[in-house]
Protein backbone atom coordinates (compact mmCIF):
# COMPACT_ATOMS: atom_id res chain seq x y z
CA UNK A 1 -14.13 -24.06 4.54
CA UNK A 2 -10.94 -26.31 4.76
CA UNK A 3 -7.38 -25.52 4.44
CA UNK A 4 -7.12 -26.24 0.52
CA UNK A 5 -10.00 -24.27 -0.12
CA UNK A 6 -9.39 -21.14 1.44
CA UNK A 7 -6.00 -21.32 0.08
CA UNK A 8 -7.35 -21.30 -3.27
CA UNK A 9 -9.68 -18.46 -2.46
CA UNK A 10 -6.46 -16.49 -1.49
CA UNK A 11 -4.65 -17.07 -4.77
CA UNK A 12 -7.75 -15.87 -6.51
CA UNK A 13 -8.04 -13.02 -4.77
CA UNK A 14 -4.87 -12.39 -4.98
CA UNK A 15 -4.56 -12.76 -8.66
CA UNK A 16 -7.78 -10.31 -8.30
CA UNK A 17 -6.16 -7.44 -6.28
CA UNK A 18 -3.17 -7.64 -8.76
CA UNK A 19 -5.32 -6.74 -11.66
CA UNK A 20 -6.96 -3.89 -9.87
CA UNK A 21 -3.73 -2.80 -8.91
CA UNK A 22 -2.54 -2.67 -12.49
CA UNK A 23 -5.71 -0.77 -13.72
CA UNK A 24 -6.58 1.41 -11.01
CA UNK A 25 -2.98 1.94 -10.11
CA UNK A 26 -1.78 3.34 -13.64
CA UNK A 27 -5.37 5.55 -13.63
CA UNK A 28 -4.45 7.63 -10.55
CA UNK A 29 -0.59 7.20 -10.72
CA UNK A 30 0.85 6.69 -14.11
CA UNK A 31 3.55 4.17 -14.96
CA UNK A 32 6.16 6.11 -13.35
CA UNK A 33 6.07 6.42 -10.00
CA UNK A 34 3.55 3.97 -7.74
CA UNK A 35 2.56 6.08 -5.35
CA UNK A 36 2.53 9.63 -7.55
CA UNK A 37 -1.10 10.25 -6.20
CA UNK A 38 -0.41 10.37 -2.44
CA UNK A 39 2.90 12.38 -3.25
CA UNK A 40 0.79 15.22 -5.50
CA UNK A 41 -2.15 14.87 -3.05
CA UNK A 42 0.05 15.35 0.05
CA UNK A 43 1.97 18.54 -1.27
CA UNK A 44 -1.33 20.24 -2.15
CA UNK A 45 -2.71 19.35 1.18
CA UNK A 46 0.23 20.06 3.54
CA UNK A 47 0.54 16.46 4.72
CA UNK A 48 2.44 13.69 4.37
CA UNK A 49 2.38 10.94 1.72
CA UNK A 50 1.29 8.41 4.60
CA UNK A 51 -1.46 10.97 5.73
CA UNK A 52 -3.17 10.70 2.53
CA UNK A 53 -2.84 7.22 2.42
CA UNK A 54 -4.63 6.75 5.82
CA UNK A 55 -7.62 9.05 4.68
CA UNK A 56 -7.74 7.04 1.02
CA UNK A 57 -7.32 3.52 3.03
CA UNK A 58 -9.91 4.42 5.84
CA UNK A 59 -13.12 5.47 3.41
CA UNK A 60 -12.92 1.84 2.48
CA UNK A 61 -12.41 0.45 6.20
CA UNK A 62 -15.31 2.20 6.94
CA UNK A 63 -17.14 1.34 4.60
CA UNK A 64 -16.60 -2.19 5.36
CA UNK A 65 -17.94 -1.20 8.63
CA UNK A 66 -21.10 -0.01 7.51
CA UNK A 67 -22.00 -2.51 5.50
CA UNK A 68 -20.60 -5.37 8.09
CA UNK A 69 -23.77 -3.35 10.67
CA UNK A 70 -26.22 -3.14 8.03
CA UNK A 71 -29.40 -4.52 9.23
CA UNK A 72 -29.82 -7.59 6.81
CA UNK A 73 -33.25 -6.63 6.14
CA UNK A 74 -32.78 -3.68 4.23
CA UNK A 75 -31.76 -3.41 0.65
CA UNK A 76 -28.24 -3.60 -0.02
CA UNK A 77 -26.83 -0.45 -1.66
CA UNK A 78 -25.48 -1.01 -5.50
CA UNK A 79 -22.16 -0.25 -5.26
CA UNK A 80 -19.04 -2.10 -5.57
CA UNK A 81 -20.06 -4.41 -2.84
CA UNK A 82 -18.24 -6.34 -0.17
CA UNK A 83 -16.08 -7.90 -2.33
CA UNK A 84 -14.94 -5.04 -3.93
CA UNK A 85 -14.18 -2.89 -0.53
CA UNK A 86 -12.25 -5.53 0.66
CA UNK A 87 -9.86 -6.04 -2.24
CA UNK A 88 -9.30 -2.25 -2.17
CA UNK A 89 -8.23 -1.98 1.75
CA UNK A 90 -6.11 -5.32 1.25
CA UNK A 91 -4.25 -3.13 -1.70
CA UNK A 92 -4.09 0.08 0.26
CA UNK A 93 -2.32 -2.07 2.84
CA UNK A 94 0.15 -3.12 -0.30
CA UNK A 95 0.78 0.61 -0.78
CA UNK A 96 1.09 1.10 2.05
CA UNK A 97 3.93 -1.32 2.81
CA UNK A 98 5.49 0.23 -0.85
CA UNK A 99 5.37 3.72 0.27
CA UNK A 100 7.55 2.13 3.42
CA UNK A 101 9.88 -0.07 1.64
CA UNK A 102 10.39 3.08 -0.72
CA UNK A 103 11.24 5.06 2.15
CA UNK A 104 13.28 2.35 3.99
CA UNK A 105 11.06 2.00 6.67
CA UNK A 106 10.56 -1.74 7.32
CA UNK A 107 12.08 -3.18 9.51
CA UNK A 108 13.86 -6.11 7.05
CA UNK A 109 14.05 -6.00 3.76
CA UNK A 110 11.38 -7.99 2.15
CA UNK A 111 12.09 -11.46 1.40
CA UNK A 112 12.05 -12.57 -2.08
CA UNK A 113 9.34 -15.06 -3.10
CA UNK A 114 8.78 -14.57 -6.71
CA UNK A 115 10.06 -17.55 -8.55
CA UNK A 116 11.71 -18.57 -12.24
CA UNK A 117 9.65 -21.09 -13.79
């Protein structure tokens, strides 16, 4: 795949983890508060908001794993599929950098590349 191309595949995807983010995002959060689901999760539980995040974030790491050592000879399962497991961890890792910028735990703030058109 050259350069161009794989950009391109990254602005679709991108435009693809957006949307899940909106849907799945307002499901399990609400509109109020982004990350409302680890907070609630991680007072029931006696953990931290991160701590729920890693336990959410790695059931789709490893299930990336899995299917990347499937033997390629048996039936693939019917679930959401590569594609989908992927976009999920690559919008845990959003969250997760949220949950930090929230907190003020970065490093620098984040730079500012939205755009007026």
């Amino acid at each position: 795949m050259n350069r161009t191309a794989f950009l391109r595949q990254v602005e679709l995807e991108n435009e693809a983890e957006l949307e899940i983010l909106r849907t799945k995002g307002a499901a399990y959060s609400g509109e109020e508060d982004a990350f409302a689901n680890f907070k609630r999760n991680a007072e029931k539980l006696g953990l931290t908001k991160y701590q729920v995040w890693m336990v959410y974030a790695f059931k789709h790491i490893d299930a990336i794993q899995l299917a990347i050592k499937q033997d390629p000879s048996r039936p693939r399962e019917k679930s959401e599929g590569m594609t989908g497991r992927i976009r999920d961890a690559i919008n845990y890792c959003k969250l997760l950098k949220g949950m930090l910028e929230e907190d003020g735990r970065l490093e620098q703030p984040p730079e500012q590349v939205l755009t007026s058109d």
